[in-house]
C-alpha atoms as a PDB file:
ATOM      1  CA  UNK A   1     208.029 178.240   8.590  1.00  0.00           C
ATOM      2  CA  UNK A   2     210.251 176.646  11.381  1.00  0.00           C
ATOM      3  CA  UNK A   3     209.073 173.831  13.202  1.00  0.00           C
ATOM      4  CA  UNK A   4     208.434 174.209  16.718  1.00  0.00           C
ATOM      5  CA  UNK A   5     208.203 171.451  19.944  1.00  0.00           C
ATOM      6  CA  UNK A   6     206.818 171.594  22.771  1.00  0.00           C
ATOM      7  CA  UNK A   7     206.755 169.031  25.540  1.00  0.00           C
ATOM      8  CA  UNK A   8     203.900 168.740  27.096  1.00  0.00           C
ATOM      9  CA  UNK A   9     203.688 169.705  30.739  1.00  0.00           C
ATOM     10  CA  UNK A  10     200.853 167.576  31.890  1.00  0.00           C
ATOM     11  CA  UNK A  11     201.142 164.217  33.619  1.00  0.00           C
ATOM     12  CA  UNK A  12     201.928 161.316  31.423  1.00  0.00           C
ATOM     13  CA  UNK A  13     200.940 158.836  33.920  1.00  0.00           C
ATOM     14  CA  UNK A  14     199.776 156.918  31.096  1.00  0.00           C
ATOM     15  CA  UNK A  15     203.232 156.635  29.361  1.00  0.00           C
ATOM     16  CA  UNK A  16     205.150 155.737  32.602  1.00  0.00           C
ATOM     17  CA  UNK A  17     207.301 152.297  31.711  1.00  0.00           C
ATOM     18  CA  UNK A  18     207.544 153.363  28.024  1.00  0.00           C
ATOM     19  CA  UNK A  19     209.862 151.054  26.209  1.00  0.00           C
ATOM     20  CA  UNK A  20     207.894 151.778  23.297  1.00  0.00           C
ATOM     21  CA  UNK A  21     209.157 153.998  20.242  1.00  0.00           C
ATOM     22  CA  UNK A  22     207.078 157.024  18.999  1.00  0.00           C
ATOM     23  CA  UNK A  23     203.679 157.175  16.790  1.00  0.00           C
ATOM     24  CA  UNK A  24     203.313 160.424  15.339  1.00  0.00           C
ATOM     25  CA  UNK A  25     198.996 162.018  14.850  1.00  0.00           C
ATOM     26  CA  UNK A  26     198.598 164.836  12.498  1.00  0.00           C
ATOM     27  CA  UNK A  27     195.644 166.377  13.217  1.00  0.00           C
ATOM     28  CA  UNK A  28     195.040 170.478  12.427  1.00  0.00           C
ATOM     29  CA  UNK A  29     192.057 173.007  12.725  1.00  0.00           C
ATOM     30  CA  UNK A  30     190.572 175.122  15.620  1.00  0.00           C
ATOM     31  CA  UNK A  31     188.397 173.989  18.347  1.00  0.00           C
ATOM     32  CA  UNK A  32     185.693 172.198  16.413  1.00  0.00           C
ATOM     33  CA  UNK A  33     187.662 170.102  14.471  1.00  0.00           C
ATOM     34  CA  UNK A  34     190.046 169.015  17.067  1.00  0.00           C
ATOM     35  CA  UNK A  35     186.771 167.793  19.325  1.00  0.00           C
ATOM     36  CA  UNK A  36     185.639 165.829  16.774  1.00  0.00           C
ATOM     37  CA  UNK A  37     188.955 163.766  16.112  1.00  0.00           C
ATOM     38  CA  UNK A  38     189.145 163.135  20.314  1.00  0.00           C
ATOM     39  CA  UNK A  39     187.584 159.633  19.706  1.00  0.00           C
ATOM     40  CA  UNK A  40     190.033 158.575  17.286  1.00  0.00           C
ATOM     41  CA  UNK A  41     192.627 160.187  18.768  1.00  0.00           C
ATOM     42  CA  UNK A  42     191.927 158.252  22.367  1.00  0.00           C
ATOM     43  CA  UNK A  43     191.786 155.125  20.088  1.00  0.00           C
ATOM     44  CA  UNK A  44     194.944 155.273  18.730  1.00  0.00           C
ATOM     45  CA  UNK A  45     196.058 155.715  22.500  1.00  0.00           C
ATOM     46  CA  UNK A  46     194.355 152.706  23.607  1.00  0.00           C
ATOM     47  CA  UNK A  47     196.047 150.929  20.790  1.00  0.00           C
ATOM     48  CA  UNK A  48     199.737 152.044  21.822  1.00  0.00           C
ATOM     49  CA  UNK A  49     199.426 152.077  25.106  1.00  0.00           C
ATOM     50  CA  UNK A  50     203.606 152.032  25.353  1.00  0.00           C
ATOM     51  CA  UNK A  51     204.179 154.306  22.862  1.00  0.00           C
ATOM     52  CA  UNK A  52     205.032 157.765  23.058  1.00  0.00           C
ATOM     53  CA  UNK A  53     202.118 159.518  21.302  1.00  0.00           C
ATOM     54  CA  UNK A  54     204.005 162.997  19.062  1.00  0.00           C
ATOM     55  CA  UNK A  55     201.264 165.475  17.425  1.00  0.00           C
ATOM     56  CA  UNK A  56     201.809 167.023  14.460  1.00  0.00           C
ATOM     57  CA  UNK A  57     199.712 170.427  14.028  1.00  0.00           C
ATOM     58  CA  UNK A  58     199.822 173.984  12.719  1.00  0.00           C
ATOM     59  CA  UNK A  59     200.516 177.016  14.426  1.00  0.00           C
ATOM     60  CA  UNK A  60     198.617 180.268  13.942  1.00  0.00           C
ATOM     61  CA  UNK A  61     199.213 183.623  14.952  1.00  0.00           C
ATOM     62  CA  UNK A  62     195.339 184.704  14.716  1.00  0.00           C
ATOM     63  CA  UNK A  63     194.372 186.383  18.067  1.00  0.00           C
ATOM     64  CA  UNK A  64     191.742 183.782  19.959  1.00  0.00           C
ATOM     65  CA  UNK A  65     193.245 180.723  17.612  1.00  0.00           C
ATOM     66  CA  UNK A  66     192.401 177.752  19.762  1.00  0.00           C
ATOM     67  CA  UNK A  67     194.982 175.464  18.600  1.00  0.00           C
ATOM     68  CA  UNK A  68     194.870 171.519  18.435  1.00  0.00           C
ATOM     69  CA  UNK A  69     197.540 171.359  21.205  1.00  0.00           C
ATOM     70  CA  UNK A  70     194.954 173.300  23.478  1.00  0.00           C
ATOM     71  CA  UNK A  71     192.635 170.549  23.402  1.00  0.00           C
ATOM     72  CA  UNK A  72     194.650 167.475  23.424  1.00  0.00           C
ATOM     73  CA  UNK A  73     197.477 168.579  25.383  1.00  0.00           C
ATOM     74  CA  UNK A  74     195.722 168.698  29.136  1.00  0.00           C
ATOM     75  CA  UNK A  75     194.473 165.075  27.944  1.00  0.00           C
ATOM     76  CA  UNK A  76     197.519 163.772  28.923  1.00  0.00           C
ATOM     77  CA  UNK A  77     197.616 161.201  25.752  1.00  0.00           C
ATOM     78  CA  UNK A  78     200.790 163.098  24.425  1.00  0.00           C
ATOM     79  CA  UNK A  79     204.347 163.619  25.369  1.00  0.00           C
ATOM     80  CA  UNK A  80     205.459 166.145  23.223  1.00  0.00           C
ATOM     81  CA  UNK A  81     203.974 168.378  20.089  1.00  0.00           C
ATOM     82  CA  UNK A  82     206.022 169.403  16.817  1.00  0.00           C
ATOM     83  CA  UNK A  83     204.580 173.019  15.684  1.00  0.00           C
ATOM     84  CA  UNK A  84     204.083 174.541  11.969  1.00  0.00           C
ATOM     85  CA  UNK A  85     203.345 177.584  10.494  1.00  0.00           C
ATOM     86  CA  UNK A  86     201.103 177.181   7.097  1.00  0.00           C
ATOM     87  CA  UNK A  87     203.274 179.483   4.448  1.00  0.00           C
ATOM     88  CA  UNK A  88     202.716 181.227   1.381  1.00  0.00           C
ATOM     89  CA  UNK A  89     203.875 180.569  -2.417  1.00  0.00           C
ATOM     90  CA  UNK A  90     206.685 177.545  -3.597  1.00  0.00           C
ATOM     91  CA  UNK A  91     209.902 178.424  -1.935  1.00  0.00           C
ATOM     92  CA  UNK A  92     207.744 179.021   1.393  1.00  0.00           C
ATOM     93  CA  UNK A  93     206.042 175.643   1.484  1.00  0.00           C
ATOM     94  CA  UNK A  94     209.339 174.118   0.528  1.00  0.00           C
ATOM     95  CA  UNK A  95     211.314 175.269   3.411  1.00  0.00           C
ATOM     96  CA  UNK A  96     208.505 174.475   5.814  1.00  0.00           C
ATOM     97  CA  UNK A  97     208.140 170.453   4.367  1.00  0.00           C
ATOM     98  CA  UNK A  98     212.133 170.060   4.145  1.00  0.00           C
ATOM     99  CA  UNK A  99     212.486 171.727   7.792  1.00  0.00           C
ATOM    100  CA  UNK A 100     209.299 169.706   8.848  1.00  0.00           C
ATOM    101  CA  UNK A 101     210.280 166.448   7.147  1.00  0.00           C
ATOM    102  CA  UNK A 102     213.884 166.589   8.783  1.00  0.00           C
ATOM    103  CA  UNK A 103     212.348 167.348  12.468  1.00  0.00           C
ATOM    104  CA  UNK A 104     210.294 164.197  12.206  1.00  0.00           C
ATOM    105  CA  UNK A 105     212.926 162.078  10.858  1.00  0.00           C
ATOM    106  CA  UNK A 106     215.152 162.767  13.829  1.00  0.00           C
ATOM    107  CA  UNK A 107     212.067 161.704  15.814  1.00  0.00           C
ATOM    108  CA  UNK A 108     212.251 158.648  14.055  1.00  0.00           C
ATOM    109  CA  UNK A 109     208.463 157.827  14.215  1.00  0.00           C
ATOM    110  CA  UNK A 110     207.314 154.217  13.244  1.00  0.00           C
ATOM    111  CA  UNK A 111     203.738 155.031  12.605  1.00  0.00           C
ATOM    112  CA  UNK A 112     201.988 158.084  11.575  1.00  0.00           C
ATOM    113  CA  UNK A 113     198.046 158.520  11.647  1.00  0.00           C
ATOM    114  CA  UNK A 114     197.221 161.189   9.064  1.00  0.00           C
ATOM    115  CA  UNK A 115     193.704 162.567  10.846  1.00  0.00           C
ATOM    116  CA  UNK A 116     193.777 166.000   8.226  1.00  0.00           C
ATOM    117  CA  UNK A 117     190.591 167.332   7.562  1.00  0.00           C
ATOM    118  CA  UNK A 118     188.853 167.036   4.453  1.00  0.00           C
ATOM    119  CA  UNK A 119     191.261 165.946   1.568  1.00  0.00           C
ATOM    120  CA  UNK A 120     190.616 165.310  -1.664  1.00  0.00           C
ATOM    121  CA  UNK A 121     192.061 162.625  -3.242  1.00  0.00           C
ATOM    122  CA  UNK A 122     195.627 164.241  -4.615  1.00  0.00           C
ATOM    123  CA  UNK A 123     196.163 166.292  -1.263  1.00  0.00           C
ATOM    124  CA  UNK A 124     195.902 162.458   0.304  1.00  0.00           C
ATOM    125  CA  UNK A 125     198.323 161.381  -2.130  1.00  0.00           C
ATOM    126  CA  UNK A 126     200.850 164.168  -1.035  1.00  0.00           C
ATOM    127  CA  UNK A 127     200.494 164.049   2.497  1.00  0.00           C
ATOM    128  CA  UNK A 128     201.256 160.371   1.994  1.00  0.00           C
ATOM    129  CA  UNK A 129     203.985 160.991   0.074  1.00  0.00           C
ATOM    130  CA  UNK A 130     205.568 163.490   2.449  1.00  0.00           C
ATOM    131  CA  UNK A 131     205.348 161.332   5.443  1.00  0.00           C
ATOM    132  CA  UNK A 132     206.769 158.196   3.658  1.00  0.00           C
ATOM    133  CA  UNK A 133     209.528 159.627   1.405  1.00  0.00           C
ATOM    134  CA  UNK A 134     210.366 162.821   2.850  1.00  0.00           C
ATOM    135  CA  UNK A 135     209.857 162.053   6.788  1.00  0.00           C
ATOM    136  CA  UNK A 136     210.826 158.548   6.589  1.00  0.00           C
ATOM    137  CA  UNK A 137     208.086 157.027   8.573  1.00  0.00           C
ATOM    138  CA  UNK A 138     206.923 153.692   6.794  1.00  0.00           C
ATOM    139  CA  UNK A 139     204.166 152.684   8.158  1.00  0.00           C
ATOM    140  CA  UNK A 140     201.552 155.314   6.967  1.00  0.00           C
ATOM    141  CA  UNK A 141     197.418 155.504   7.805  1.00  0.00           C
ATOM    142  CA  UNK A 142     194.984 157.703   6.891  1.00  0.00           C
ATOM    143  CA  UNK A 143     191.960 158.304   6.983  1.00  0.00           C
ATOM    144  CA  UNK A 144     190.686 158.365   3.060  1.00  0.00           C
ATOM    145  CA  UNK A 145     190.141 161.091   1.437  1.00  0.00           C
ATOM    146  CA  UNK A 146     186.721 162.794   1.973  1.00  0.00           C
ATOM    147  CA  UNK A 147     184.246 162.291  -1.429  1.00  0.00           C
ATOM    148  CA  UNK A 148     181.009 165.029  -0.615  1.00  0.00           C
ATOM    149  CA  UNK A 149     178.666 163.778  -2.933  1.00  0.00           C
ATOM    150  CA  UNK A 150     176.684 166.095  -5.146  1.00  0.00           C
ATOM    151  CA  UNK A 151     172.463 166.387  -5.544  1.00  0.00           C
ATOM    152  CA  UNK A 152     170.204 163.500  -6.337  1.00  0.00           C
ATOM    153  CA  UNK A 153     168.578 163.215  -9.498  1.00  0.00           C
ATOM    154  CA  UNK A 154     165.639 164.737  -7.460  1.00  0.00           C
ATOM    155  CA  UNK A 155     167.845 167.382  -6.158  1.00  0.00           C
ATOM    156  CA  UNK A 156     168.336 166.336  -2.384  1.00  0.00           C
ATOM    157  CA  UNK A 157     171.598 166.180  -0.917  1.00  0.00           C
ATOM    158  CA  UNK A 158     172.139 162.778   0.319  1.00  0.00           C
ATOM    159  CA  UNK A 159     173.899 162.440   4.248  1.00  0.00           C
ATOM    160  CA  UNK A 160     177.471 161.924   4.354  1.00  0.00           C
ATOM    161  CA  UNK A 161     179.196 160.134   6.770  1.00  0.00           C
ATOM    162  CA  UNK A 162     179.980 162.224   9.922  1.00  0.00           C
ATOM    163  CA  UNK A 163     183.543 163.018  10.582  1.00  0.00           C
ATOM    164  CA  UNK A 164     184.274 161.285  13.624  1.00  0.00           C
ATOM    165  CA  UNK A 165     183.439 157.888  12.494  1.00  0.00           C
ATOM    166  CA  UNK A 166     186.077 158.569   9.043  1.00  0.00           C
ATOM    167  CA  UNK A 167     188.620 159.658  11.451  1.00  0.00           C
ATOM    168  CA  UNK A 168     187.737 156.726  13.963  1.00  0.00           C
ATOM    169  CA  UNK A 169     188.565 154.230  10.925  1.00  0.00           C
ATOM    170  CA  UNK A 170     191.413 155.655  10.347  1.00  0.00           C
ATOM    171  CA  UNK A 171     193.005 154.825  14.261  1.00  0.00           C
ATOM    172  CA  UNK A 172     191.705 151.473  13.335  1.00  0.00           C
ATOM    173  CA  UNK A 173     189.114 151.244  15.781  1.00  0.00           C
ATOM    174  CA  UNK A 174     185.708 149.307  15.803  1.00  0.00           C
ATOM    175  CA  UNK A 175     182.609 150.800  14.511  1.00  0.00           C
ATOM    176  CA  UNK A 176     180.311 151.801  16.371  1.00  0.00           C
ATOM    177  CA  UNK A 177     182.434 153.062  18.753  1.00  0.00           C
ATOM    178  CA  UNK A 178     181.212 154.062  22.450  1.00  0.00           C
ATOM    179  CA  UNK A 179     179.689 157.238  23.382  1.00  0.00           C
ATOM    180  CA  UNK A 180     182.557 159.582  23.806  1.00  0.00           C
ATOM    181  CA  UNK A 181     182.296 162.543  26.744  1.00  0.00           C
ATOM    182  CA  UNK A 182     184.850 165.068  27.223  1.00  0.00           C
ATOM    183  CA  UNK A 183     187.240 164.422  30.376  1.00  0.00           C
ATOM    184  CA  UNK A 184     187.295 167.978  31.846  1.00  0.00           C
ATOM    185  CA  UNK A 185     191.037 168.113  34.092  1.00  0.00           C
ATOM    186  CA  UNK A 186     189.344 169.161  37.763  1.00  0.00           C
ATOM    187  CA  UNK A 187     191.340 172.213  37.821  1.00  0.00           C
ATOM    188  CA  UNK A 188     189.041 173.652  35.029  1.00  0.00           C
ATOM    189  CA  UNK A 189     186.331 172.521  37.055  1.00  0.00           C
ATOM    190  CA  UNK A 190     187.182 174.778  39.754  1.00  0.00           C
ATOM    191  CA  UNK A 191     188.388 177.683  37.617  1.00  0.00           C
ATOM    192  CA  UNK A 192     184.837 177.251  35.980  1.00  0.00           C
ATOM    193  CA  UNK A 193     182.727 177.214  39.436  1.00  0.00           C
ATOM    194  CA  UNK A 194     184.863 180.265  41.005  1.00  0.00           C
ATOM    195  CA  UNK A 195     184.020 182.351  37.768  1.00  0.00           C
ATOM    196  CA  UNK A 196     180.142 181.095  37.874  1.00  0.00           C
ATOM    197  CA  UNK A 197     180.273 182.517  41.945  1.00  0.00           C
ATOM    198  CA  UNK A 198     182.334 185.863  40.893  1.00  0.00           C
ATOM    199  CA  UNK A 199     179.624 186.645  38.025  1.00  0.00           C
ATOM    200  CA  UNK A 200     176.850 186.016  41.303  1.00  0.00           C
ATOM    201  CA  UNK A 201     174.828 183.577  39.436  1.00  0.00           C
ATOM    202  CA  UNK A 202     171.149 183.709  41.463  1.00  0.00           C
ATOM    203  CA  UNK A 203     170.581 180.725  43.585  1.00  0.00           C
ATOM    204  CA  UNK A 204     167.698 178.249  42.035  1.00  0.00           C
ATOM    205  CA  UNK A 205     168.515 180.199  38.373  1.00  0.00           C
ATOM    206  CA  UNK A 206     168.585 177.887  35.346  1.00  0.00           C
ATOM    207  CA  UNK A 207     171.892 178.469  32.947  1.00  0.00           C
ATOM    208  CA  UNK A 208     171.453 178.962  29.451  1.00  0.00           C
ATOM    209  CA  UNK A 209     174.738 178.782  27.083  1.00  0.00           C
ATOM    210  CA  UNK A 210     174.215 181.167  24.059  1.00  0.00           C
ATOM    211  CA  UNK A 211     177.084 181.402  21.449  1.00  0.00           C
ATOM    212  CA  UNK A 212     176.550 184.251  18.600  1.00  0.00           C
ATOM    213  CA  UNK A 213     180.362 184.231  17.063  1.00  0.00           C
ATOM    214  CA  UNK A 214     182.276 181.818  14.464  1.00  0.00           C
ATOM    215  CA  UNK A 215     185.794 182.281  12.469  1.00  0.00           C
ATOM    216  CA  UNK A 216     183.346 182.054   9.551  1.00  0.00           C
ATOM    217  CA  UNK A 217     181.088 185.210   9.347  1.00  0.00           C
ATOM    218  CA  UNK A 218     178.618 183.157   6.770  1.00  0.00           C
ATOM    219  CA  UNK A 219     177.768 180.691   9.557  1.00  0.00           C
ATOM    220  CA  UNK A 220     176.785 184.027  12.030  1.00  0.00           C
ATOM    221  CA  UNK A 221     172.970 184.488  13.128  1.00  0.00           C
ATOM    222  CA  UNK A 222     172.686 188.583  13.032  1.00  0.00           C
ATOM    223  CA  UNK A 223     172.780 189.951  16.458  1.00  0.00           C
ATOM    224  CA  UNK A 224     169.710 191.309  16.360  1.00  0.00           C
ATOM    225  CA  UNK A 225     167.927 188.401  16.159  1.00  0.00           C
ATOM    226  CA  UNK A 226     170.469 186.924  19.395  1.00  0.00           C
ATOM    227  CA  UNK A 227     168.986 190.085  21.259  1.00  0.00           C
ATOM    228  CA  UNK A 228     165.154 189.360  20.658  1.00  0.00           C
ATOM    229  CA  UNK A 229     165.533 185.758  20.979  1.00  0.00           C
ATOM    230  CA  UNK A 230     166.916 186.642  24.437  1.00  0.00           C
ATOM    231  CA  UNK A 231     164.375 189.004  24.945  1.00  0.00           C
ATOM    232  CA  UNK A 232     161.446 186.759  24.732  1.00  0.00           C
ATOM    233  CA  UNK A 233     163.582 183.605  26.438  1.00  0.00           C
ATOM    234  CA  UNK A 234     163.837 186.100  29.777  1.00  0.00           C
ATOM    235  CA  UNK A 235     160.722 187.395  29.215  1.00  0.00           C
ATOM    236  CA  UNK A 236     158.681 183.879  29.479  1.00  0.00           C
ATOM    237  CA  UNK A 237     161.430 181.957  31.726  1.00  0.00           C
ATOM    238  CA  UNK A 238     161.674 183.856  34.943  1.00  0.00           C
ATOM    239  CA  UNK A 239     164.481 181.454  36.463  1.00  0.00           C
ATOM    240  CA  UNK A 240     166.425 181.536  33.478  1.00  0.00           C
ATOM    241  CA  UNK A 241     170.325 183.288  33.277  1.00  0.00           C
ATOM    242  CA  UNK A 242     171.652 183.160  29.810  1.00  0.00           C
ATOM    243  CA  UNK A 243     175.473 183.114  29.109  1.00  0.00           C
ATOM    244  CA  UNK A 244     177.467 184.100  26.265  1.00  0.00           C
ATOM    245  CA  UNK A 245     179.915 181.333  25.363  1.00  0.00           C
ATOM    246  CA  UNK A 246     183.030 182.139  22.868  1.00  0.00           C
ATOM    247  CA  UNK A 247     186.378 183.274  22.375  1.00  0.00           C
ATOM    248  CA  UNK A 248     188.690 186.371  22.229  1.00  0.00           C
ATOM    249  CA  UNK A 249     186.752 186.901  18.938  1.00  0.00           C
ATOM    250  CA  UNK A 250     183.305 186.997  20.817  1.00  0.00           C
ATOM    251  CA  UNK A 251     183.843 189.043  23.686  1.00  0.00           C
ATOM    252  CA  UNK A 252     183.069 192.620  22.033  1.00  0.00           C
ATOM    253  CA  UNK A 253     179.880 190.762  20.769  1.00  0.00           C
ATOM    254  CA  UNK A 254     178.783 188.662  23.810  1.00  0.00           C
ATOM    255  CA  UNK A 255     179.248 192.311  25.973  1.00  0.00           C
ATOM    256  CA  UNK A 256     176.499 193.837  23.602  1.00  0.00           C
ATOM    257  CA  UNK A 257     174.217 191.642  24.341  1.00  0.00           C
ATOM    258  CA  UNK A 258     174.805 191.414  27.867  1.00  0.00           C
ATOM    259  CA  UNK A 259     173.901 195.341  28.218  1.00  0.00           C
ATOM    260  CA  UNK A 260     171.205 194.751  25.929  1.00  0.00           C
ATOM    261  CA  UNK A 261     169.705 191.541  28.034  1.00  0.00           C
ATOM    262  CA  UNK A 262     170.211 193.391  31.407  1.00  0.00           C
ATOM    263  CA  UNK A 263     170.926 191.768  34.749  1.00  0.00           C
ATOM    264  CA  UNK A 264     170.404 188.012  34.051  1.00  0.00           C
ATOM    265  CA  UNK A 265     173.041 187.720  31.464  1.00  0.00           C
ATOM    266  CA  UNK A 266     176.687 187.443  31.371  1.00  0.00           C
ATOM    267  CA  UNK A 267     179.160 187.263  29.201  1.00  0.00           C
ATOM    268  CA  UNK A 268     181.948 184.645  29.345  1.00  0.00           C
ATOM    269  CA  UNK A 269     183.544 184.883  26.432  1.00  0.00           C
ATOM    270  CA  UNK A 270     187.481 185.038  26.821  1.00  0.00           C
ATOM    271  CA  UNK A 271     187.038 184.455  30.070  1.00  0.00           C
ATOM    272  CA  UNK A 272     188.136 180.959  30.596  1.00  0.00           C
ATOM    273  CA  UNK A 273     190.030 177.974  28.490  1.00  0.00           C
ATOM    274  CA  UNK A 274     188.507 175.665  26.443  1.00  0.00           C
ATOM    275  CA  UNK A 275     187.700 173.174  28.981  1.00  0.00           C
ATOM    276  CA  UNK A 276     186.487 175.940  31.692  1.00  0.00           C
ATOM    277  CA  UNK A 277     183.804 176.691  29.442  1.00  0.00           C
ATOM    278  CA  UNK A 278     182.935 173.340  28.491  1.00  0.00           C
ATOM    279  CA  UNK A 279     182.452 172.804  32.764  1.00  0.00           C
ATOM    280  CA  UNK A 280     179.797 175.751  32.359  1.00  0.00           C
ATOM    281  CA  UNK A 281     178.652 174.375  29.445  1.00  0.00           C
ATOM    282  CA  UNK A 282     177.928 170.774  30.952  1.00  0.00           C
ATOM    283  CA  UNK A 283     175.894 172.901  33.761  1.00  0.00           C
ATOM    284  CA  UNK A 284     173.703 174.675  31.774  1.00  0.00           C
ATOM    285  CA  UNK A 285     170.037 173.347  30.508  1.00  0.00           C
ATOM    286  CA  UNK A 286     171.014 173.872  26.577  1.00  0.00           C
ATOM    287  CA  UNK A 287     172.977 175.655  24.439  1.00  0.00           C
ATOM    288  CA  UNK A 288     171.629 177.823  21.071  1.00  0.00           C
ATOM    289  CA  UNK A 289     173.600 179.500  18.657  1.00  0.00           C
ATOM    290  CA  UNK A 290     175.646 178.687  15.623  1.00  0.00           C
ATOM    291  CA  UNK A 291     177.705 176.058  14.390  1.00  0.00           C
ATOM    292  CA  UNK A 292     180.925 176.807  15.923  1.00  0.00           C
ATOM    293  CA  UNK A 293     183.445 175.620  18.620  1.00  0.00           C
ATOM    294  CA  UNK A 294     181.881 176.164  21.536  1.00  0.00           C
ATOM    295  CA  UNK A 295     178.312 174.085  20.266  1.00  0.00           C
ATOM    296  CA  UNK A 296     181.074 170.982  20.126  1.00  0.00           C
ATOM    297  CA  UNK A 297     181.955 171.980  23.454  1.00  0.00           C
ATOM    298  CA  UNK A 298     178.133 171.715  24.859  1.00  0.00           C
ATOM    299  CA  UNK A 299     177.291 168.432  22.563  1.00  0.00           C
ATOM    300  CA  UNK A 300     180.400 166.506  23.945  1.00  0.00           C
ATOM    301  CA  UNK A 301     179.348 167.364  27.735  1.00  0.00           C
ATOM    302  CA  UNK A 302     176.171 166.241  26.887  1.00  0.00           C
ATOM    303  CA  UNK A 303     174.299 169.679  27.197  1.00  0.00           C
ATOM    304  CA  UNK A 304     171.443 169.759  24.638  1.00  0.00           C
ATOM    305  CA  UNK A 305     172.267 171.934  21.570  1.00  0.00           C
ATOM    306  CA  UNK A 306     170.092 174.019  19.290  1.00  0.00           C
ATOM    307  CA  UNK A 307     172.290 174.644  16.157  1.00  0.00           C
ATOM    308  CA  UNK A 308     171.994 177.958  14.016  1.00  0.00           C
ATOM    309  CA  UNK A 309     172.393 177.887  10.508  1.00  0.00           C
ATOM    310  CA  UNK A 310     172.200 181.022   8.938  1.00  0.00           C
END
């Protein structure tokens, strides 16, 4: 339950002249949900622009855990990063708030932007608590807690608002805000193109990103179907190379269908960082597979996406 900090090791171009004091973002979750909190978090940047920028986000030991740090950290927006580990029963989560709450206070923050995922009303009112009592940071902004509205009278499920645009709010920044695409740091880029000429891509062939794994096995299309969907893509696209996108997680999963897909596949799952594959992503023609990290990956490069729901 110790807080952790790491400095980032990036440039900070962006902070050089800071006379500024710090602004702390709390933002946690895996891949997915960290992608969809870059336009507020680039807002709040904007909006400090002398300011050091401190994030706030948990630390898991899960093999293939694609922290929040991992995204935001090459962006450059952030100087340093304070670490948690989520415990178990009372006297855990007390040690971790009092050891967290008297980190931050030696940071001595003077705004905090609370971008946590999907809080109900009293887990908004203890979060603010924390960071106005027990860290000591005054100025506190969040982003609401997050009301999903039951059926309809006739039974439909009315939309709710997407999550970018509650966590763009809560930054403070103007609605609609502009189309956001991912920055990919042109070291990726090259890490990305020297794995695409290792795995001896054809010349002329069309990419195709294919991701059949999630952290949540009820969102997972059976493989099965991944195989004859591939199958009958090869069979009536002649140009076409598919490639399985994914994690650590993935890998044992992308390999099977690799063997079962034969010579135009590959499998590039644990193969590079988040923002390699996002580079292969952003060069392929679409992506298919299910709602997980790496779809966010190939919507915020702009690469078409066909989303499974299973």
């Amino acid at each position: 339950g110790r807080a952790r900090c790491c400095r980032s090791n990036v440039s900070m171009n962006s902070l050089a002249g800071t006379q500024a004091g710090n602004i702390l973002v709390f933002r946690i979750g895996q891949l997915g949900d960290t992608l969809m909190s870059l336009p507020a978090v680039r807002a709040i940047r904007e909006r400090h622009p002398h300011h050091r920028l401190v994030l706030l986000t948990e630390r898991q030991e899960t093999a293939g855990f694609v922290s929040s740090w991992d995204v935001l950290g090459p962006t450059g927006w952030f100087a340093e990063a304070v670490f948690y580990r989520p415990a178990r029963g009372v006297p855990g989560r007390l040690f971790t708030l009092l050891t967290l709450a008297w980190r931050l206070r030696r940071l001595r923050c003077e705004t905090v932007y609370d971008l946590a995922p999907e809080r109900n009303l009293s887990q908004r009112r203890r979060d603010r608590f924390f960071f106005k009592r027990m860290a000591g940071i005054r100025d506190y902004r969040g982003g609401g807690y997050l009301a999903k509205p039951g059926k309809t009278i006739a039974g439909v499920l009315p939309r709710i608002e997407p999550e970018w645009q509650r966590l763009l709010r809560a930054a403070g920044a103007e609605m609609p805000a502009p189309l956001f695409q991912l920055a990919i740091p042109e070291s990726e880029r090259r890490k990305a193109q020297e794995w695409l000429v290792r795995a001896g891509i054809p010349a002329g062939a069309r990419l195709l990103g294919v991701g059949p794994g999630s952290k949540m096995p009820s969102k997972i299309w059976p493989l099965e179907r991944f195989r004859e969907a591939g199958r009958r893509l090869l069979q009536d696209h002649p140009d076409l190379v598919l490639l399985v996108v994914g994690g650590r997680d993935d890998a044992e999963r992308g390999e099977a269908l690799r063997r079962a897909w034969g010579p135009r596949a590959r499998n590039l799952a644990d193969e590079l960082s988040p923002y390699g594959s996002a580079e292969v992503l952003r060069q392929c023609i679409a992506y298919v597979g299910n709602d997980t990290g790496a779809m966010h990956l190939a919507g915020m490069v702009g690469t078409p996406c066909v989303a499974l729901f299973s």
